[in-house]
N, C-alpha and C. Protein backbone atom coordinates (compact mmCIF):
# COMPACT_ATOMS: atom_id res chain seq x y z
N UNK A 1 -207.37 -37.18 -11.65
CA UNK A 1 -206.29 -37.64 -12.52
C UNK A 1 -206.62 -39.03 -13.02
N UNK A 2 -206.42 -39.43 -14.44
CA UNK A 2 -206.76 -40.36 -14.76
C UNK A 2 -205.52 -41.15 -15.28
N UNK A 3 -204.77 -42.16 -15.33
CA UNK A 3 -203.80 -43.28 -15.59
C UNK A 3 -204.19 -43.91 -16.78
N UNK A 4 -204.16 -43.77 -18.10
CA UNK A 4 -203.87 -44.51 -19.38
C UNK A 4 -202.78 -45.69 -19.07
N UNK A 5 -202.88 -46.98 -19.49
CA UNK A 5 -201.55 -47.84 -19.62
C UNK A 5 -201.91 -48.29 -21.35
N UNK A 6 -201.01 -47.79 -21.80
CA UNK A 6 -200.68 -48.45 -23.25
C UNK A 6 -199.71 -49.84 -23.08
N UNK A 7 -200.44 -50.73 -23.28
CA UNK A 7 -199.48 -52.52 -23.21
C UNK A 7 -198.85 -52.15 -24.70
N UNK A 8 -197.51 -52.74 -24.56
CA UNK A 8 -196.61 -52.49 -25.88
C UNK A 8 -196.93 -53.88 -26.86
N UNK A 9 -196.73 -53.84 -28.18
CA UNK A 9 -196.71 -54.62 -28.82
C UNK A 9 -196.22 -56.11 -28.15
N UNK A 10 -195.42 -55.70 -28.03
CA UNK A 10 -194.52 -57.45 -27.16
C UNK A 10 -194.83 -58.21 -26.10
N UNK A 11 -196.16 -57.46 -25.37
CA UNK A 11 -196.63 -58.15 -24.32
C UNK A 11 -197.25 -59.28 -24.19
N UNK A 12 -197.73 -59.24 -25.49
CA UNK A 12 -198.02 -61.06 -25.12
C UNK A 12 -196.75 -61.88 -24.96
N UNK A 13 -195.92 -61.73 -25.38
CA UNK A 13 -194.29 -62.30 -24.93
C UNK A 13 -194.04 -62.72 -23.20
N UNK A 14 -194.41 -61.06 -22.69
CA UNK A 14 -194.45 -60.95 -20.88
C UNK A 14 -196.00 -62.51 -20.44
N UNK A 15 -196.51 -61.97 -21.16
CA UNK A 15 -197.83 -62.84 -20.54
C UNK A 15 -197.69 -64.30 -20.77
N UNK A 16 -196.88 -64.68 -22.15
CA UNK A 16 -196.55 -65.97 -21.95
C UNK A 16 -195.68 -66.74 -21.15
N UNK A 17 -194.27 -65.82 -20.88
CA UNK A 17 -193.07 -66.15 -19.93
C UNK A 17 -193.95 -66.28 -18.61
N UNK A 18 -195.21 -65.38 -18.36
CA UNK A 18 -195.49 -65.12 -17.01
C UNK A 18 -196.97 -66.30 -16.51
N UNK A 19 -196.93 -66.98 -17.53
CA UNK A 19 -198.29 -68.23 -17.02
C UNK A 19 -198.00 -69.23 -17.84
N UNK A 20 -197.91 -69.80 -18.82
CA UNK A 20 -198.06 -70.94 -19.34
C UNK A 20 -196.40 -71.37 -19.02
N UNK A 21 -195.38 -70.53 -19.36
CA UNK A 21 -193.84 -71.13 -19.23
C UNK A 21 -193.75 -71.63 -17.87
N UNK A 22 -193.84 -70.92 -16.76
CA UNK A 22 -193.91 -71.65 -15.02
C UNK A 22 -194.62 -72.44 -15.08
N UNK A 23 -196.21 -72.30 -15.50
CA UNK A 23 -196.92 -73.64 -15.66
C UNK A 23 -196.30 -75.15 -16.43
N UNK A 24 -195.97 -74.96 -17.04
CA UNK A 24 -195.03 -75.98 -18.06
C UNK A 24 -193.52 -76.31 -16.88
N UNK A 25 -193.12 -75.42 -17.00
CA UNK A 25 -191.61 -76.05 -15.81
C UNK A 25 -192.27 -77.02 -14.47
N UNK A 26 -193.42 -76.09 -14.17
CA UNK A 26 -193.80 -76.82 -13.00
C UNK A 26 -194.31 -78.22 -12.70
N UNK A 27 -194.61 -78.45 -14.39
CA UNK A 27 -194.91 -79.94 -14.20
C UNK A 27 -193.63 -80.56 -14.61
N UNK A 28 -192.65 -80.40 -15.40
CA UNK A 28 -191.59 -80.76 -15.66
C UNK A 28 -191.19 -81.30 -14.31
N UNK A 29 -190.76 -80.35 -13.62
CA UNK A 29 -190.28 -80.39 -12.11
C UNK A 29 -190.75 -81.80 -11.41
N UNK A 30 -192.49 -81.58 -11.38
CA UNK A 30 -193.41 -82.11 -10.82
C UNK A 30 -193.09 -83.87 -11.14
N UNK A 31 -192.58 -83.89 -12.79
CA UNK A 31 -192.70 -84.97 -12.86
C UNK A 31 -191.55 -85.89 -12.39
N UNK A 32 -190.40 -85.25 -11.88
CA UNK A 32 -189.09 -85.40 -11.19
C UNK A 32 -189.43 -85.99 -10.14
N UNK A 33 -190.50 -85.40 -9.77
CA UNK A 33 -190.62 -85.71 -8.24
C UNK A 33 -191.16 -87.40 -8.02
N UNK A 34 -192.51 -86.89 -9.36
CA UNK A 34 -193.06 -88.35 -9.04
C UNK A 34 -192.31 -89.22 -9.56
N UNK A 35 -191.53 -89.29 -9.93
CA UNK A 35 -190.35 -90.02 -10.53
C UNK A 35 -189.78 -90.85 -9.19
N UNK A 36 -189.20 -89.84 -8.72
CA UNK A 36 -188.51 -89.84 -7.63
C UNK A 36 -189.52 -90.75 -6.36
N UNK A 37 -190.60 -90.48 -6.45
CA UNK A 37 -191.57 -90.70 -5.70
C UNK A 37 -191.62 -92.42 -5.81
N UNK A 38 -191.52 -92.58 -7.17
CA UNK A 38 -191.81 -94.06 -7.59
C UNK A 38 -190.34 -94.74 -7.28
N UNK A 39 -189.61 -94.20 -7.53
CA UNK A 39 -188.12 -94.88 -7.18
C UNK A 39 -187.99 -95.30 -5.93
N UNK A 40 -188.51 -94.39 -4.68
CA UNK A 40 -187.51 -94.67 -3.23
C UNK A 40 -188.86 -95.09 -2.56
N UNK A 41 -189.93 -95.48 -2.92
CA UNK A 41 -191.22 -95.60 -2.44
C UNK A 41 -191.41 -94.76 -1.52
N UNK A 42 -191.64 -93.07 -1.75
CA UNK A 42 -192.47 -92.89 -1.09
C UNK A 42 -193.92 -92.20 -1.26
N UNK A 43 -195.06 -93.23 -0.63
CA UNK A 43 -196.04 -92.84 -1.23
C UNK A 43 -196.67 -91.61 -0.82
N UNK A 44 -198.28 -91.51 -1.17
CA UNK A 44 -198.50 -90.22 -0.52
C UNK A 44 -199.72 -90.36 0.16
N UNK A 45 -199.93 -89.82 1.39
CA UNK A 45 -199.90 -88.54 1.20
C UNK A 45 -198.44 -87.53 1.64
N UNK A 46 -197.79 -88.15 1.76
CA UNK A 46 -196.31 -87.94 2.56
C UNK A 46 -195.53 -86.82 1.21
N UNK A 47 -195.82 -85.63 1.59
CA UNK A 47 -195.12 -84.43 0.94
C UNK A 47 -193.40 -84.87 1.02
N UNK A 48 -192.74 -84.83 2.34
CA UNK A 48 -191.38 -85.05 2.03
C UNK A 48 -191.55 -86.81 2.97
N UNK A 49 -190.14 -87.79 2.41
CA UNK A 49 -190.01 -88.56 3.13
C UNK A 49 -189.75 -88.86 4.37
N UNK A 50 -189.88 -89.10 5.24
CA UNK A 50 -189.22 -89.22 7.25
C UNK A 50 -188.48 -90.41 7.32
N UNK A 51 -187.14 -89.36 7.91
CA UNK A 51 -186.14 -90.56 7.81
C UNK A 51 -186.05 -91.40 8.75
N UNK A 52 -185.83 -93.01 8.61
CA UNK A 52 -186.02 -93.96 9.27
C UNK A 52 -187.26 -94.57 8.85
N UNK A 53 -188.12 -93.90 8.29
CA UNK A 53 -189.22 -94.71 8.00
C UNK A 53 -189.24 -95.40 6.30
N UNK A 54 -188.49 -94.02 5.79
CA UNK A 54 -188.45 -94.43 3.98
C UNK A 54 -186.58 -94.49 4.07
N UNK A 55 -186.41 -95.76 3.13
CA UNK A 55 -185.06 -95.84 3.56
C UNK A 55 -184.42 -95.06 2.90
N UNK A 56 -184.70 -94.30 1.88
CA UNK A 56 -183.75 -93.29 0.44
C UNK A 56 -184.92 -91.96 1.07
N UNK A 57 -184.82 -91.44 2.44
CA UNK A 57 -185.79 -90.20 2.80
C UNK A 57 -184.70 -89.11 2.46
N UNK A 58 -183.62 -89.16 2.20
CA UNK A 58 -182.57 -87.85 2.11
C UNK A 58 -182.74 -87.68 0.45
N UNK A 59 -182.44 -88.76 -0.61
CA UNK A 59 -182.34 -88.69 -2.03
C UNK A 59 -184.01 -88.44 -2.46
N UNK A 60 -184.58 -88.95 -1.67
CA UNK A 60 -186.62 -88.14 -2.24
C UNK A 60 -186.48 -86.84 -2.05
N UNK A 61 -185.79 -86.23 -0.50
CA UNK A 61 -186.32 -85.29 -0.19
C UNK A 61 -185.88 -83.69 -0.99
N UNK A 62 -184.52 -84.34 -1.46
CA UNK A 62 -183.79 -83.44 -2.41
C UNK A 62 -184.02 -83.36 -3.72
N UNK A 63 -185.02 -84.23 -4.16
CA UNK A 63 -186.00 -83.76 -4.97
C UNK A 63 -186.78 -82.82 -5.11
N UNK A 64 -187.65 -83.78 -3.88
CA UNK A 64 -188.74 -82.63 -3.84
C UNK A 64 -188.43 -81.15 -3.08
N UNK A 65 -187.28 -81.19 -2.35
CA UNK A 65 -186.74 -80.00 -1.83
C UNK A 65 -186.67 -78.86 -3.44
N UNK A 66 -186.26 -79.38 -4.44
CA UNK A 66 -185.84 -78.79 -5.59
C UNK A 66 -186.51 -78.02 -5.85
N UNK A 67 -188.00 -78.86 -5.90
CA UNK A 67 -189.01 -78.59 -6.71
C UNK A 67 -189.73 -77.49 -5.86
N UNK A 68 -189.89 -77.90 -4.72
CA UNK A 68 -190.74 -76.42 -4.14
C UNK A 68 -190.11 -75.23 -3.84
N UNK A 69 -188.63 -75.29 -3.98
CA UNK A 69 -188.00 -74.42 -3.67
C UNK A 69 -188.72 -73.18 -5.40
N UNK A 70 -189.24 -73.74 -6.26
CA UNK A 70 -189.18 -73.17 -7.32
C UNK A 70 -190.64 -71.92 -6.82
N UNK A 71 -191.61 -72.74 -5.80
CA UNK A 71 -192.65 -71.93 -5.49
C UNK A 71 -192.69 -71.17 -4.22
N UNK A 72 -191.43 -71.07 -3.81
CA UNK A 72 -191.19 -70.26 -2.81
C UNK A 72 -191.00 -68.56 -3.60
N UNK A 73 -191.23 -68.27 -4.52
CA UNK A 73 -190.47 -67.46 -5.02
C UNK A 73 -191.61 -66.71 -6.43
N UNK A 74 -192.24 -67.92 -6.69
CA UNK A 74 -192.62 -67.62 -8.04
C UNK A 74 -193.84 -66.93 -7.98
N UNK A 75 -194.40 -66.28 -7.12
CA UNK A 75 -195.56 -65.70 -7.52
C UNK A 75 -195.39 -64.61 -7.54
N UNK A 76 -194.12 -64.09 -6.41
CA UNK A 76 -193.49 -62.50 -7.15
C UNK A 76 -192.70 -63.07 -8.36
N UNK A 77 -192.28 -63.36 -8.60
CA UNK A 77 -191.58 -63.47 -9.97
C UNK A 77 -192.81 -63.27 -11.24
N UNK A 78 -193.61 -63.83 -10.99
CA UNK A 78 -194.98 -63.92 -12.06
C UNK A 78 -195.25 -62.29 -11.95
N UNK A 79 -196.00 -61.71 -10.73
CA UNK A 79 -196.41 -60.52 -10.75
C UNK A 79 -195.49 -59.22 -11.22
N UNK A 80 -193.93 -59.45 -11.22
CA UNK A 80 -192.58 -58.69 -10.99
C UNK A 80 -192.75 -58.68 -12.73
N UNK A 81 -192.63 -59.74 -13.72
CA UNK A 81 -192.57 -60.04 -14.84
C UNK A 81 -193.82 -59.10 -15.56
N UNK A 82 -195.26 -59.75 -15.15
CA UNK A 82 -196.23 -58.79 -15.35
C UNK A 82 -196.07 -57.54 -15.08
N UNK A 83 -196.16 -56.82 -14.64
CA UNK A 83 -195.15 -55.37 -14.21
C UNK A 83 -194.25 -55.06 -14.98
N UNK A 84 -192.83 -55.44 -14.95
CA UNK A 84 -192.18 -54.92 -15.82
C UNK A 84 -192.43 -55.01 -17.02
N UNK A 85 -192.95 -56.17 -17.80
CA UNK A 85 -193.43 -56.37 -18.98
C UNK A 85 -193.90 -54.98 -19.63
N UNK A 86 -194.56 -54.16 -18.88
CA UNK A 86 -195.64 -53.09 -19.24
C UNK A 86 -194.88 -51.94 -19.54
N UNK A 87 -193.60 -51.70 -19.60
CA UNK A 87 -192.43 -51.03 -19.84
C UNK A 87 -191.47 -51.45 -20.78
N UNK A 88 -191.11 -53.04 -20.31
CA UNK A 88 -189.89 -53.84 -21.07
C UNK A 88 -190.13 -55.43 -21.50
N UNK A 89 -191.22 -55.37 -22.16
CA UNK A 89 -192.06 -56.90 -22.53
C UNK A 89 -190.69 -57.72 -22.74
N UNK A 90 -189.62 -57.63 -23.62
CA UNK A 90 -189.11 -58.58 -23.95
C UNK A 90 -187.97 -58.89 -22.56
N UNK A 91 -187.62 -57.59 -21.85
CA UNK A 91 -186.77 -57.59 -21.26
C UNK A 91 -187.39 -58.82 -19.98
N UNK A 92 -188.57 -58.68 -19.58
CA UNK A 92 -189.43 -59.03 -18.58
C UNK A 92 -189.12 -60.75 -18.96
N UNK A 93 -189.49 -60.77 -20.36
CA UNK A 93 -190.02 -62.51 -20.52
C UNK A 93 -189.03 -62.73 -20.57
N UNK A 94 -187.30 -62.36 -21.19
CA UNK A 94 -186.32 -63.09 -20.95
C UNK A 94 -185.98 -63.25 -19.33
N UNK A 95 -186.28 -62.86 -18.44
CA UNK A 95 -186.06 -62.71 -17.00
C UNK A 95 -186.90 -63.99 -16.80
N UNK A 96 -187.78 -63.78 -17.44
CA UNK A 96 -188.96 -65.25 -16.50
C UNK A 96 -188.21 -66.65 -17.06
N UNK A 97 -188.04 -66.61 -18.49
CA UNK A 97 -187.23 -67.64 -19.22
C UNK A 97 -186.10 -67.66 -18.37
N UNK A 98 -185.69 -67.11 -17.71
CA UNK A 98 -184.20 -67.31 -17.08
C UNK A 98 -184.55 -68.04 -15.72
N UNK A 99 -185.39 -67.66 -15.13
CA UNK A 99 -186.22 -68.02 -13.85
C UNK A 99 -186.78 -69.42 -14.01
N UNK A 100 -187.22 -69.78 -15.15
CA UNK A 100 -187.54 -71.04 -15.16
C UNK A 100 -186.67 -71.72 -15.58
N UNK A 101 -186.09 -71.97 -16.48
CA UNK A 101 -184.36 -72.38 -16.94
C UNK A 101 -184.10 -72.89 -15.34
N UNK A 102 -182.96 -71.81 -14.39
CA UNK A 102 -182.48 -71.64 -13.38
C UNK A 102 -182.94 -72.92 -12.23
N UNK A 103 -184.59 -72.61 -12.36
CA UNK A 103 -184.91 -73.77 -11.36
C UNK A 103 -185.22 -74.89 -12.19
N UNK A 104 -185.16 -75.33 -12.95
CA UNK A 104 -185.22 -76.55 -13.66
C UNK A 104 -183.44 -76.89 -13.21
N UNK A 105 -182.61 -76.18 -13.42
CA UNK A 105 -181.42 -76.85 -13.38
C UNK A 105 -181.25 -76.43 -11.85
N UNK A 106 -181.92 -76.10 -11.27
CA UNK A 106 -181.45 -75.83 -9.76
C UNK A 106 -181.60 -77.78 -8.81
N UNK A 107 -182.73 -77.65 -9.75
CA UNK A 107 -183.33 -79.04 -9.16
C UNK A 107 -182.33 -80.11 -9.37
N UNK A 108 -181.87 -80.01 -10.75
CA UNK A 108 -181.11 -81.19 -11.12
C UNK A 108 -179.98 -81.03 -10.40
N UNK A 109 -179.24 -79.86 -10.06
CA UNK A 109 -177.91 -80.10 -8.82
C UNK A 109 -178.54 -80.35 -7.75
N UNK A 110 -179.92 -79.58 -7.29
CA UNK A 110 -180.13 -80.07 -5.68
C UNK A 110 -180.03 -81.63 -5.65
N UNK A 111 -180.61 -82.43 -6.29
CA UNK A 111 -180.65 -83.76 -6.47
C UNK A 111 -179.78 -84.46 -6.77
N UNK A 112 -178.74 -83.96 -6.96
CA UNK A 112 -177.42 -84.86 -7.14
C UNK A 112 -176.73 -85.23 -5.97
N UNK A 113 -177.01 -86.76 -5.54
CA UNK A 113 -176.76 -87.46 -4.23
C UNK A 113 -175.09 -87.16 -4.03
N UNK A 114 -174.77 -87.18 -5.54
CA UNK A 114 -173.09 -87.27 -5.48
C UNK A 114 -172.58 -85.81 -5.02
N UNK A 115 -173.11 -84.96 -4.99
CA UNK A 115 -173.00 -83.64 -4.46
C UNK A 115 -173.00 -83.35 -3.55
N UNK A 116 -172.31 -82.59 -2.43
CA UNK A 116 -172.77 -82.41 -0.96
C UNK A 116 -174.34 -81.00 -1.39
N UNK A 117 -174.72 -81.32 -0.26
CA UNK A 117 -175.71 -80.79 -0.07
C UNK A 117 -175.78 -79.02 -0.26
N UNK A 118 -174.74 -78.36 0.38
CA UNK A 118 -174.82 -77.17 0.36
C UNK A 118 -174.41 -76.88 -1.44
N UNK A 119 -173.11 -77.41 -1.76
CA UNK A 119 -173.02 -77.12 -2.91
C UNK A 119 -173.58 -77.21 -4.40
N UNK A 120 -174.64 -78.22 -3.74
CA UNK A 120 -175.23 -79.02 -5.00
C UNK A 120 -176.48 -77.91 -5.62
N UNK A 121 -176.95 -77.10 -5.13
CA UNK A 121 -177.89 -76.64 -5.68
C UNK A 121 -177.08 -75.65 -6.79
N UNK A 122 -176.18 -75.45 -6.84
CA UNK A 122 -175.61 -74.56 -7.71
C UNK A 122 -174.33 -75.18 -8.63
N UNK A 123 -174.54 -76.48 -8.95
CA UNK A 123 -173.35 -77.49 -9.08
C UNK A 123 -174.12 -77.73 -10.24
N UNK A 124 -175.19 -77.33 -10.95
CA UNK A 124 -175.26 -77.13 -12.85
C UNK A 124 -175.19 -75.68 -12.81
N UNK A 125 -174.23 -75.38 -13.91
CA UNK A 125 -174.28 -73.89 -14.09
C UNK A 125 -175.39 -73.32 -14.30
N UNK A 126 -176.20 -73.81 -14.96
CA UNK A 126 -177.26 -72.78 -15.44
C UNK A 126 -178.33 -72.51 -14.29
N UNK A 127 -178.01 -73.03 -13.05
CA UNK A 127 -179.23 -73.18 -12.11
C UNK A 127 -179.04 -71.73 -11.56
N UNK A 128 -177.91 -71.14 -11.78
CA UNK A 128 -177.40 -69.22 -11.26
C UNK A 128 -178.43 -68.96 -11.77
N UNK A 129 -178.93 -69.04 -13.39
CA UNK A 129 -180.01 -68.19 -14.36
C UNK A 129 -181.37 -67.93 -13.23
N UNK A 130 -181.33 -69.31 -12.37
CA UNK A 130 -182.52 -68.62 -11.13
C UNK A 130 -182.43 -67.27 -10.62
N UNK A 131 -181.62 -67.20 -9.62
CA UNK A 131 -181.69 -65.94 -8.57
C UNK A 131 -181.35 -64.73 -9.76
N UNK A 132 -180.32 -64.82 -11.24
CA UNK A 132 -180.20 -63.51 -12.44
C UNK A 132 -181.59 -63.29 -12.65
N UNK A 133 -182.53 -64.35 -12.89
CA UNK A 133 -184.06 -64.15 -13.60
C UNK A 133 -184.54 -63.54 -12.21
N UNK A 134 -184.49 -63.98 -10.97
CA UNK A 134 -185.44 -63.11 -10.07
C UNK A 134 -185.20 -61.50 -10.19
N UNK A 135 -183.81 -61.36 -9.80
CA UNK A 135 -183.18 -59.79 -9.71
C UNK A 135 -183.59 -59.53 -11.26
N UNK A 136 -183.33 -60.18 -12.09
CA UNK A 136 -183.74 -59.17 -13.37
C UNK A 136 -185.35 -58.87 -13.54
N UNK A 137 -185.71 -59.84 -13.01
CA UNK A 137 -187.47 -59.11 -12.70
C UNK A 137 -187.77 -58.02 -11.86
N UNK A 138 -187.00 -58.59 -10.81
CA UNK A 138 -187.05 -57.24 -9.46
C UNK A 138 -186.68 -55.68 -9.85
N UNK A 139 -185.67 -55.93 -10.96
CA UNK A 139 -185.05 -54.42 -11.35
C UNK A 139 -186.15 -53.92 -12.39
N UNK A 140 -186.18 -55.30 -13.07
CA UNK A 140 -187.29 -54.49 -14.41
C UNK A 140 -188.78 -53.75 -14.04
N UNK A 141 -189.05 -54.44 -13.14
CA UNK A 141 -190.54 -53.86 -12.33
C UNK A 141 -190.30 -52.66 -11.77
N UNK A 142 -189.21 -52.73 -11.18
CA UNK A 142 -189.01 -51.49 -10.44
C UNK A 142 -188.76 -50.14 -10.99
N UNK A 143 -187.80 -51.01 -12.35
CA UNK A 143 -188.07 -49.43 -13.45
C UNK A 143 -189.19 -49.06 -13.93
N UNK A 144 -189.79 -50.03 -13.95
CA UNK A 144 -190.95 -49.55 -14.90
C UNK A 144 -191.92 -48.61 -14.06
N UNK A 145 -192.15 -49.27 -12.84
CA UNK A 145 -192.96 -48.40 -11.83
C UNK A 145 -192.29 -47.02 -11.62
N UNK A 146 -190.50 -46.70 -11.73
CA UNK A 146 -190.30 -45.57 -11.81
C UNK A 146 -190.60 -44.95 -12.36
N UNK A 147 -190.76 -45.77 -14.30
CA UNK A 147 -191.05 -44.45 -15.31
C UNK A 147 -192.60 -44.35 -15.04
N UNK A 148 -193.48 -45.20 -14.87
CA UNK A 148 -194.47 -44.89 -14.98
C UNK A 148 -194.92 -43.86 -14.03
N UNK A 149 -194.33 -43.54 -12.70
CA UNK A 149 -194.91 -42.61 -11.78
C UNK A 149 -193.66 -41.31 -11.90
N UNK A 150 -193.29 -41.62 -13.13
CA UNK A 150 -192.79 -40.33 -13.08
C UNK A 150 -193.08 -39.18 -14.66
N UNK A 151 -193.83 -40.64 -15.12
CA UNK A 151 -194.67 -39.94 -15.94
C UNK A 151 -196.05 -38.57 -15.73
């Protein structure tokens, strides 16, 4: 048995949402951090700050908490996008666009000192568009792998 995949017209759409757009947020993010990095001094090689030693170690760390929280996640999201793409190109790249959106604004509530902690990651609306863009990748892949093996 042999497997043909016809990529649909719109896939370069999937392929852009799925490498250069995360690549691009990620320095966005990235540059939050070093931002942040330069503000509360902490230098590096010190990934998160230790408290008692950096005096603003809670307001760095909810930075950079933001920011990696974005790569806990994103390499199924990349592969989930690629995948569904191959079924639902546009459906796929609006999912990744939502995924990156989401944690760009996820960051900016995690980081809001004025926020308590639990609530703050979801204290800009648009930071929800995260976990909608994961599940809408998760579903779109999953259809697609249906139709395709039931082709």
């Amino acid at each position: 048995m042999v497997l043909t995949l016809e990529v649909p017209d719109a896939y370069p759409w999937t392929l852009l949402s799925a490498t250069a757009l995360p690549f691009v947020t990620s320095l966005v993010l990235g540059g939050s951090v070093m931002t942040a990095r330069k503000m509360f001094n902490v230098p590096y090689p010190n990934l998160y700050a230790t408290p008692g030693v950096h005096e603003k170690a809670d307001e760095f760390n909810r930075v950079q908490r933001g920011h990696q929280s974005m790569f806990e996640s994103l390499q199924s999201v990349i592969a989930m996008t690629l995948v569904g793409g191959l079924k639902y190109p546009k459906v796929a790249a609006a999912c990744s666009v939502a995924y990156c959106v989401g944690s760009y604004y996820f960051l900016k509530g995690y980081a809001d000192v004025a926020a308590d902690v639990k609530g703050a990651r979801y204290s800009k609306p648009l930071a929800a568009l995260k976990p909608l863009g994961m599940m809408g990748s998760l579903i779109t892949c999953i259809t697609a792998c249906v139709v395709m093996v039931a082709y």
